[in-house]
N, C-alpha and C. Protein backbone atom coordinates (compact mmCIF):
# COMPACT_ATOMS: atom_id res chain seq x y z
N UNK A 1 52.59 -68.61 69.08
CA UNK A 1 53.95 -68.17 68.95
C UNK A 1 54.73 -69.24 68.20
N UNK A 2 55.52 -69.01 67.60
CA UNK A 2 56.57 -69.59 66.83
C UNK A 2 58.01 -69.55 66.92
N UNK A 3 58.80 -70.70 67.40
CA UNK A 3 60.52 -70.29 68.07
C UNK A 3 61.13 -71.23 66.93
N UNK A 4 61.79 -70.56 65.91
CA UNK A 4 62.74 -71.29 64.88
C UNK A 4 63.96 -71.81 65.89
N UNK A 5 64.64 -71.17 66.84
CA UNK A 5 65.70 -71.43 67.52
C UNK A 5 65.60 -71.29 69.06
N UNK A 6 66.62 -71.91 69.50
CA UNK A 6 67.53 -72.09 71.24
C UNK A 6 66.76 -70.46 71.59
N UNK A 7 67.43 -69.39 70.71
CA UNK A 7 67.50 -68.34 71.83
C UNK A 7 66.33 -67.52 71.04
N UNK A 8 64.73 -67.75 70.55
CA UNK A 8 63.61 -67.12 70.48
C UNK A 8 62.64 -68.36 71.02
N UNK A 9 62.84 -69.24 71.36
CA UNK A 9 62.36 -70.00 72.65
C UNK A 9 62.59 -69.09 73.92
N UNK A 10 64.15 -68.94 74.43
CA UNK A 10 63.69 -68.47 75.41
C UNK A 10 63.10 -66.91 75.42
N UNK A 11 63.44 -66.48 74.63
CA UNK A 11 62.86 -65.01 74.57
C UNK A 11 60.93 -65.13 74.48
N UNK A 12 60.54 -66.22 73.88
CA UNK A 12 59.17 -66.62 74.07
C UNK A 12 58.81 -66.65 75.91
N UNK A 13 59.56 -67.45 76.13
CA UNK A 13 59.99 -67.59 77.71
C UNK A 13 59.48 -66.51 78.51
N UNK A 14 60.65 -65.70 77.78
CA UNK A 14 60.72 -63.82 78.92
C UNK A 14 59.29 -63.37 78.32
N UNK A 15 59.07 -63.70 77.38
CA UNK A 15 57.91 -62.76 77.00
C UNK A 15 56.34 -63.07 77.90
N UNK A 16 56.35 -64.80 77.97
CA UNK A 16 54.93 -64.82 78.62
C UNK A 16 55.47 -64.89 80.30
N UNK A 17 56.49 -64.86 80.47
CA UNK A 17 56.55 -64.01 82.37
C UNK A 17 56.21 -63.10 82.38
N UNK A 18 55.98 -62.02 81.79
CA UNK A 18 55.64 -60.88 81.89
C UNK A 18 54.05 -61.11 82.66
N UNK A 19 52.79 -62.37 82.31
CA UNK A 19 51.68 -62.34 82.15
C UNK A 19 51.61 -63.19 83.79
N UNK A 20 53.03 -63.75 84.33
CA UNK A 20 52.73 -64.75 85.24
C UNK A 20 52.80 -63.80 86.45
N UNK A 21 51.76 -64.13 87.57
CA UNK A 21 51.94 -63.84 89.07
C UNK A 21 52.14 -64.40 89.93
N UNK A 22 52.23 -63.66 91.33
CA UNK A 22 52.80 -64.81 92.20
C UNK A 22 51.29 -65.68 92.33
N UNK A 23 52.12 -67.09 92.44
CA UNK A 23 50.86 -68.37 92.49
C UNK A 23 50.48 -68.97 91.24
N UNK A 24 51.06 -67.95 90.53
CA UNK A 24 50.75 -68.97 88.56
C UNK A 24 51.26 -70.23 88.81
N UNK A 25 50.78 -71.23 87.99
CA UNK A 25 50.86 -72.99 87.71
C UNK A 25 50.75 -72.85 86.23
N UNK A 26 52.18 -72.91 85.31
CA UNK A 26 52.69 -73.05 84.37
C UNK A 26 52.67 -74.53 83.59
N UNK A 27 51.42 -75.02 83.09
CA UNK A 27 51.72 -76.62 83.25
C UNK A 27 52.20 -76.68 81.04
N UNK A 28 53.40 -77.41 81.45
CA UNK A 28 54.14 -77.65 79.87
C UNK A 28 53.73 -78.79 79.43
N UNK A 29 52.91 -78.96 78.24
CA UNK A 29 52.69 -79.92 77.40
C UNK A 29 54.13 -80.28 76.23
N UNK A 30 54.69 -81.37 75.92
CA UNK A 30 54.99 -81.30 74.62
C UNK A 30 55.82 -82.45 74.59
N UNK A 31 55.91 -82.99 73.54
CA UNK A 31 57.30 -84.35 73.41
C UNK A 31 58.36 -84.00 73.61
N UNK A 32 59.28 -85.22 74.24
CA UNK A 32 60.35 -85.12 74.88
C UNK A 32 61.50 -84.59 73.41
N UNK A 33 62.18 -83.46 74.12
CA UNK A 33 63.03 -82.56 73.37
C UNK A 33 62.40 -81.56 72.63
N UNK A 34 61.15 -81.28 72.62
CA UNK A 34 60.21 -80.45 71.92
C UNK A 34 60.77 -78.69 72.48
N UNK A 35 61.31 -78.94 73.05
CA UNK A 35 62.07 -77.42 74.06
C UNK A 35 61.19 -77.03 75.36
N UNK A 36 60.81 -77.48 76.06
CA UNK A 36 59.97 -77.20 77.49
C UNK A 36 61.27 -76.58 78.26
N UNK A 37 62.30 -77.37 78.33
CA UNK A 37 63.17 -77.00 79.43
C UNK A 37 63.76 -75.44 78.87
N UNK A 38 64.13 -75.27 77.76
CA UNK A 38 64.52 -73.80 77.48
C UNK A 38 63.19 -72.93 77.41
N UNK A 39 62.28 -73.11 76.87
CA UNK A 39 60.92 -72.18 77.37
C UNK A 39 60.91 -72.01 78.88
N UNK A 40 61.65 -72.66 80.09
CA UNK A 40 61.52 -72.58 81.02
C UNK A 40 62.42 -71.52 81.51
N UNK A 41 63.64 -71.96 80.68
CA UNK A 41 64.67 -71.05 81.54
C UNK A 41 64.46 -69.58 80.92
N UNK A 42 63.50 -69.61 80.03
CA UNK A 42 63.23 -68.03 79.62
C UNK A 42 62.40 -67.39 80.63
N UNK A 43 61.59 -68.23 81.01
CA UNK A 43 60.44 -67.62 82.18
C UNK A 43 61.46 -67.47 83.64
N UNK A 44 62.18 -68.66 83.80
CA UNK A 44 62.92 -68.47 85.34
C UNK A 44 64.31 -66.84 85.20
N UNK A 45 64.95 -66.69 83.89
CA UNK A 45 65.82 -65.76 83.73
C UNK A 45 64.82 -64.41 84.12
N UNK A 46 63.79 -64.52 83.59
CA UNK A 46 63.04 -63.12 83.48
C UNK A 46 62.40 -63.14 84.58
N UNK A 47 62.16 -64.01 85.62
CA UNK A 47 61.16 -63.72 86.89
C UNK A 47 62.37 -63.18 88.31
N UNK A 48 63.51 -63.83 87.62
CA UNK A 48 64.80 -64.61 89.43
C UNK A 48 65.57 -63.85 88.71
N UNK A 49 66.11 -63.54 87.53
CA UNK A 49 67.56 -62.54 87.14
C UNK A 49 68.80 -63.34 87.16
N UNK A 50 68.03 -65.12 87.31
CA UNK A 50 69.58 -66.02 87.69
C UNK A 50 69.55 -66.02 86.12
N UNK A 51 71.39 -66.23 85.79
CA UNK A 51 71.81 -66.71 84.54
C UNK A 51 71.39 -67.48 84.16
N UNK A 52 71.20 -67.44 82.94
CA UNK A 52 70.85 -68.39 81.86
C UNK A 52 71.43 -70.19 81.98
N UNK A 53 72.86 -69.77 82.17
CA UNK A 53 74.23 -70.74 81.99
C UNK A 53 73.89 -71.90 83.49
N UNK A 54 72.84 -71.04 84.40
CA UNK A 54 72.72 -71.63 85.65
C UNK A 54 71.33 -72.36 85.99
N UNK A 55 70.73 -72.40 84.59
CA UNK A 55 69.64 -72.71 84.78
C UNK A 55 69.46 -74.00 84.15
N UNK A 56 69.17 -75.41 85.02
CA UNK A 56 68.97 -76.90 84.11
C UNK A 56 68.15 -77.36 84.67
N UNK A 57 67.68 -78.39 83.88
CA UNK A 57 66.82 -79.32 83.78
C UNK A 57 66.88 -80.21 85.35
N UNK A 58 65.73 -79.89 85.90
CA UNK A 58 65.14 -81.12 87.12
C UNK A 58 64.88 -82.32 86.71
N UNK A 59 65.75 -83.03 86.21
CA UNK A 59 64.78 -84.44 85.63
C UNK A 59 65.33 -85.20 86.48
N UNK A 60 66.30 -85.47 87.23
CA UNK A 60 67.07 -86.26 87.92
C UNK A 60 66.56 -86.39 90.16
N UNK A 61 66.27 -85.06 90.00
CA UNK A 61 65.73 -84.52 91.56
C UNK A 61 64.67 -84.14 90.87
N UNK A 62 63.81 -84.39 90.22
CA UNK A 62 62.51 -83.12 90.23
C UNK A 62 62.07 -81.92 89.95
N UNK A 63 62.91 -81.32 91.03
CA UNK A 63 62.21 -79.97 91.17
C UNK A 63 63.96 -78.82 91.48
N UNK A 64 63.73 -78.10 91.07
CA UNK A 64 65.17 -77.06 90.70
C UNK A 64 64.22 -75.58 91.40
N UNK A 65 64.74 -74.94 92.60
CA UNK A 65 64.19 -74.16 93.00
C UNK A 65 64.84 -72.36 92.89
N UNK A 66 64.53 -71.45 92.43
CA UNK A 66 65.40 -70.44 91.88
C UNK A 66 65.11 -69.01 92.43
N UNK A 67 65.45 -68.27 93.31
CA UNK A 67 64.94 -67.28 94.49
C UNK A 67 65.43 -65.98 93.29
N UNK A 68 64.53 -65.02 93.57
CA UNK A 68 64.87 -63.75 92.98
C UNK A 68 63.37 -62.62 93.08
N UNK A 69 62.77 -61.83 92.51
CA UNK A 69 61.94 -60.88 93.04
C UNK A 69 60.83 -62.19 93.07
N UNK A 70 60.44 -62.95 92.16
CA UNK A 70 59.59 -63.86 92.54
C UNK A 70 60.15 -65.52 92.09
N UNK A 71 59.91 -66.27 93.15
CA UNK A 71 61.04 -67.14 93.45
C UNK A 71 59.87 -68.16 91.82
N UNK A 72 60.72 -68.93 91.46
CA UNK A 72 60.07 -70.28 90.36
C UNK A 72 60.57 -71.10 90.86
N UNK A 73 59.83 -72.26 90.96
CA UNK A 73 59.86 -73.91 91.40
C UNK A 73 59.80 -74.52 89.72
N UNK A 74 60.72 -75.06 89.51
CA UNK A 74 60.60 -75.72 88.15
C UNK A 74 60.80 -77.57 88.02
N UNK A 75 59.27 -77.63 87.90
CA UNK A 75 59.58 -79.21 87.90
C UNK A 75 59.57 -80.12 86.76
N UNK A 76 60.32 -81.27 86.90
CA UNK A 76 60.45 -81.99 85.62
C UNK A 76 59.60 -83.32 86.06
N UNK A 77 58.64 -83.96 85.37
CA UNK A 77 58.00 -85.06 85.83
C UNK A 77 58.13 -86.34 85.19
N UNK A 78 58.70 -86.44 84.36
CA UNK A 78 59.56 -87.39 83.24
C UNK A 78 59.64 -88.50 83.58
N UNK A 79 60.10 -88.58 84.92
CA UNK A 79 60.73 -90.23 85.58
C UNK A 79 59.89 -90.40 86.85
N UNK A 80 58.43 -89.38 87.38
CA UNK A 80 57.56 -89.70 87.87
C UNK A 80 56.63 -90.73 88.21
N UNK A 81 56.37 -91.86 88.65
CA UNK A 81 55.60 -93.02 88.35
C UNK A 81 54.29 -93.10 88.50
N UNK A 82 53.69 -91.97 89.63
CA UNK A 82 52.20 -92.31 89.43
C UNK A 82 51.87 -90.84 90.28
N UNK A 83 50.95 -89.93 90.65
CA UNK A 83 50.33 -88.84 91.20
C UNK A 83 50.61 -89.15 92.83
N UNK A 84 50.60 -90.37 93.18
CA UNK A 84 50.32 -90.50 94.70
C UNK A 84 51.99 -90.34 94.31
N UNK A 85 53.14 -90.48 94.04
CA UNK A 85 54.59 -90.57 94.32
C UNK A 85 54.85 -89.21 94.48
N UNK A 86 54.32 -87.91 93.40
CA UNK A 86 54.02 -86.72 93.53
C UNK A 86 53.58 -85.69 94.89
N UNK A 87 52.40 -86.79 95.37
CA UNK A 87 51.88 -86.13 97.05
C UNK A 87 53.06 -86.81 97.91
N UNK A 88 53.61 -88.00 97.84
CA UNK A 88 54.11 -88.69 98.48
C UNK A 88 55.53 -87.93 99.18
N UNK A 89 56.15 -87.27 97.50
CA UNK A 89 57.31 -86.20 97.76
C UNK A 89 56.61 -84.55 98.70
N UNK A 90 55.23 -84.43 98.59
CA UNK A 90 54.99 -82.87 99.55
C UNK A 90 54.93 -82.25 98.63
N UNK A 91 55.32 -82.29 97.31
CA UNK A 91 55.05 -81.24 96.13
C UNK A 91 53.75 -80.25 95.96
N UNK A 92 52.55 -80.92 95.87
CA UNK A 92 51.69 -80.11 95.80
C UNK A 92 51.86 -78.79 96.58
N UNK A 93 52.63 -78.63 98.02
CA UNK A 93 52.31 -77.65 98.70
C UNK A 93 53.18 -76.25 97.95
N UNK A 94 54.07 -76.35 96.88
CA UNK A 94 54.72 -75.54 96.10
C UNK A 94 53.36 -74.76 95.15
N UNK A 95 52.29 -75.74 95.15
CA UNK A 95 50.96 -75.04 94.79
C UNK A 95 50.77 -73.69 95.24
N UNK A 96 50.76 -73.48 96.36
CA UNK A 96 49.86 -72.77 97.84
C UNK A 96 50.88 -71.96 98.04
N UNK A 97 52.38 -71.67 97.34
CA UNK A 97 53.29 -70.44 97.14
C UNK A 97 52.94 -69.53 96.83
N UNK A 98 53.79 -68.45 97.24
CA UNK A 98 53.67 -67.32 95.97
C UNK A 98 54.86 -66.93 95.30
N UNK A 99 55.31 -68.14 94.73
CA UNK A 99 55.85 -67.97 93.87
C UNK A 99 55.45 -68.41 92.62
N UNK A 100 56.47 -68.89 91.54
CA UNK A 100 55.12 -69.54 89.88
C UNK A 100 55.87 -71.05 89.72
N UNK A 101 55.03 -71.77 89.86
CA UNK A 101 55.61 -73.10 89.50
C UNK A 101 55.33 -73.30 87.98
N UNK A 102 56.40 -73.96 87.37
CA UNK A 102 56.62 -74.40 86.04
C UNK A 102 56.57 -76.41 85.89
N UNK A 103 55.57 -76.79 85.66
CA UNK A 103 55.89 -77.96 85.72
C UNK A 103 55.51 -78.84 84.06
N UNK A 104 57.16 -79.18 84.06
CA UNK A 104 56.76 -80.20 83.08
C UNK A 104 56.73 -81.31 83.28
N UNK A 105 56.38 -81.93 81.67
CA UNK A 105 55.74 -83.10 81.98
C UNK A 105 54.15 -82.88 82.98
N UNK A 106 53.21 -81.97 82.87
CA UNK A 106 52.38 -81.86 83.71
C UNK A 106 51.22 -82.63 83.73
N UNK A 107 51.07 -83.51 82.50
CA UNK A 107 50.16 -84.44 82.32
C UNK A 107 50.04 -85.63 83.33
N UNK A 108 50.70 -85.59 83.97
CA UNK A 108 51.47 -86.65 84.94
C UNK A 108 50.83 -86.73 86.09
N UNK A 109 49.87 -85.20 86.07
CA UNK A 109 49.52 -84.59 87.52
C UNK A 109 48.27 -84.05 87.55
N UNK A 110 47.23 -84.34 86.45
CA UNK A 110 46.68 -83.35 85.99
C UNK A 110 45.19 -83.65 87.07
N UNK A 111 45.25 -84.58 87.78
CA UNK A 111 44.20 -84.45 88.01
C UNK A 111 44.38 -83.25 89.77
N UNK A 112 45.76 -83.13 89.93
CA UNK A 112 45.90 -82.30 90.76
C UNK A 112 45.94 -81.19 90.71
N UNK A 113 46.20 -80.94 89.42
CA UNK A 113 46.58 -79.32 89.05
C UNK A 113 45.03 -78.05 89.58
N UNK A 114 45.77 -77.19 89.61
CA UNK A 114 44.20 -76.07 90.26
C UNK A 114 43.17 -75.85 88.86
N UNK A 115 42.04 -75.69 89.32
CA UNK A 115 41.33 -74.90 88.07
C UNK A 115 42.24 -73.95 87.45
N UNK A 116 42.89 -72.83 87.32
CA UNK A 116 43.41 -72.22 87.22
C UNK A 116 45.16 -71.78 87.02
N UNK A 117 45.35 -72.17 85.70
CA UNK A 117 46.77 -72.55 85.12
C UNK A 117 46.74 -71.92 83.52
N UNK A 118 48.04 -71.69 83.85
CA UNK A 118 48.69 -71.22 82.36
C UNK A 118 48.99 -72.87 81.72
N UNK A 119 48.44 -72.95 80.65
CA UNK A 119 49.14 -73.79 79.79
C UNK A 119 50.21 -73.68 78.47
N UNK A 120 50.77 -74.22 78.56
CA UNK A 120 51.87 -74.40 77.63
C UNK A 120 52.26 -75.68 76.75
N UNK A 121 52.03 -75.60 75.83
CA UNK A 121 51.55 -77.03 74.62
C UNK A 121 52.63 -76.41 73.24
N UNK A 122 53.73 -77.08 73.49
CA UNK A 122 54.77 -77.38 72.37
C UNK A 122 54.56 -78.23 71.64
N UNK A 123 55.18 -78.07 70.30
CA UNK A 123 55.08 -78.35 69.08
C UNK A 123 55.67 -78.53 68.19
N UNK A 124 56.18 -79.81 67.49
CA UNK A 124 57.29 -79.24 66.26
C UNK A 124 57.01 -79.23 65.32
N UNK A 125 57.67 -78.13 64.47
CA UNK A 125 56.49 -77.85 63.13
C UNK A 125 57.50 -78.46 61.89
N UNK A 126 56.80 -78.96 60.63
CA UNK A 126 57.44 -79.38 59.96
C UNK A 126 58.53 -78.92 59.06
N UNK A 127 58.16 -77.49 59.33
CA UNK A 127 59.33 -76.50 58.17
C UNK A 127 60.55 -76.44 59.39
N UNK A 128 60.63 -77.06 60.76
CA UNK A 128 61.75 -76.43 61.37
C UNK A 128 60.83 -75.54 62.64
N UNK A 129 61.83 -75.66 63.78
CA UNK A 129 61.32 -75.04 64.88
C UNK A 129 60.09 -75.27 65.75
N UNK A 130 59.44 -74.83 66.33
CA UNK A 130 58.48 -75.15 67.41
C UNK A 130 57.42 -74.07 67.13
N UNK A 131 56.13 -74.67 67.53
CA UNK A 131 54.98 -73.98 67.97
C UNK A 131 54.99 -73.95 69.04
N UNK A 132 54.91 -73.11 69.97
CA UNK A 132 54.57 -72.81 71.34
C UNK A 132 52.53 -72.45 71.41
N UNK A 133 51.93 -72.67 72.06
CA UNK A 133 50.43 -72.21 72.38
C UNK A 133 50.34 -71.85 73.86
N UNK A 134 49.65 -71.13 73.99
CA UNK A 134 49.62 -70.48 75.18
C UNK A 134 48.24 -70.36 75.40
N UNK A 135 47.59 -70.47 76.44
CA UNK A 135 46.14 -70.24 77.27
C UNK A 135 46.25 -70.63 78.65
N UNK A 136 45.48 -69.60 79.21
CA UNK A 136 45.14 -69.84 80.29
C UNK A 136 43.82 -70.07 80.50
N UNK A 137 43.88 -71.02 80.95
CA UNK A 137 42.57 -72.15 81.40
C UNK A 137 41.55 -71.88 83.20
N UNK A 138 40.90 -71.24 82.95
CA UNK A 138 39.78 -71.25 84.54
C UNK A 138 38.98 -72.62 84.69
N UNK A 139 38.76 -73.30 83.39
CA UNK A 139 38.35 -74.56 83.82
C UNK A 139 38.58 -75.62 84.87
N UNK A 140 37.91 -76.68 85.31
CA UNK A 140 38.15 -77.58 85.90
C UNK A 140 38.75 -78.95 85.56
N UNK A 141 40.15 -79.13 85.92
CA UNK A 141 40.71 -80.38 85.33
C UNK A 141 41.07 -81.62 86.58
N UNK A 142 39.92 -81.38 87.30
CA UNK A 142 40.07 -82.90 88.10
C UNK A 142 38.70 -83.46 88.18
């Protein structure tokens, strides 16, 4: 996928919720400002029905939690220091939901993450705008 702008990011967003269920692990690859946090709020608008205008960035607390037909846990891992600080906060157990966790910055975590995750690997392309990639992975990443 390809997002020239703010608002076909998030419409990228709404588009791959459509594919997420309850218990998906959304893990976001990409450099800082690459657009993770608006690819997010496209997936949290289209899963919870919360506004757009109400939807920000966890980088400060973590984790931003958003209730609606299927609730999203959206985490930011940015200012994270090591995997044990991660178990340390109880996070993993947002795993074992059924709701879809979105976590960026997921590299941070990877040796925790389940076999079984959507990935998300942003991109900025040189003519302008972002590559988004999408796969979901059954492999084993611990």
């Amino acid at each position: 996928m390809h997002a020239r702008s703010t608002e076909e990011t998030i419409f990228c967003g709404i588009e791959i919720a459509k594919k997420l269920t309850p218990g998906s692990i959304v893990a976001l690859f990409g450099d800082l400002g690459v657009g993770k946090t608006t690819l997010v709020k496209g997936i949290i608008h289209a899963l919870t029905g919360v506004p757009l205008e109400e939807i920000c960035s966890p980088t400060f607390n973590y984790l931003n939690c958003y209730e609606g037909s299927m609730n999203v846990y959206h985490f930011d891992l940015y200012r994270l220091s090591s995997v044990e600080d991660f178990l340390h906060l109880g996070f993993e157990e947002f795993f074992f939901l059924k709701g879809v966790c979105c976590i960026e910055w997921s590299e941070r975590i990877l040796p925790l993450l389940p076999e079984h995750i959507h990935s998300l690997t942003l991109k900025h392309m040189e003519e302008g705008g972002r590559e988004i990639i999408y796969e979901v992975s059954e492999r084993s990443l611990r």
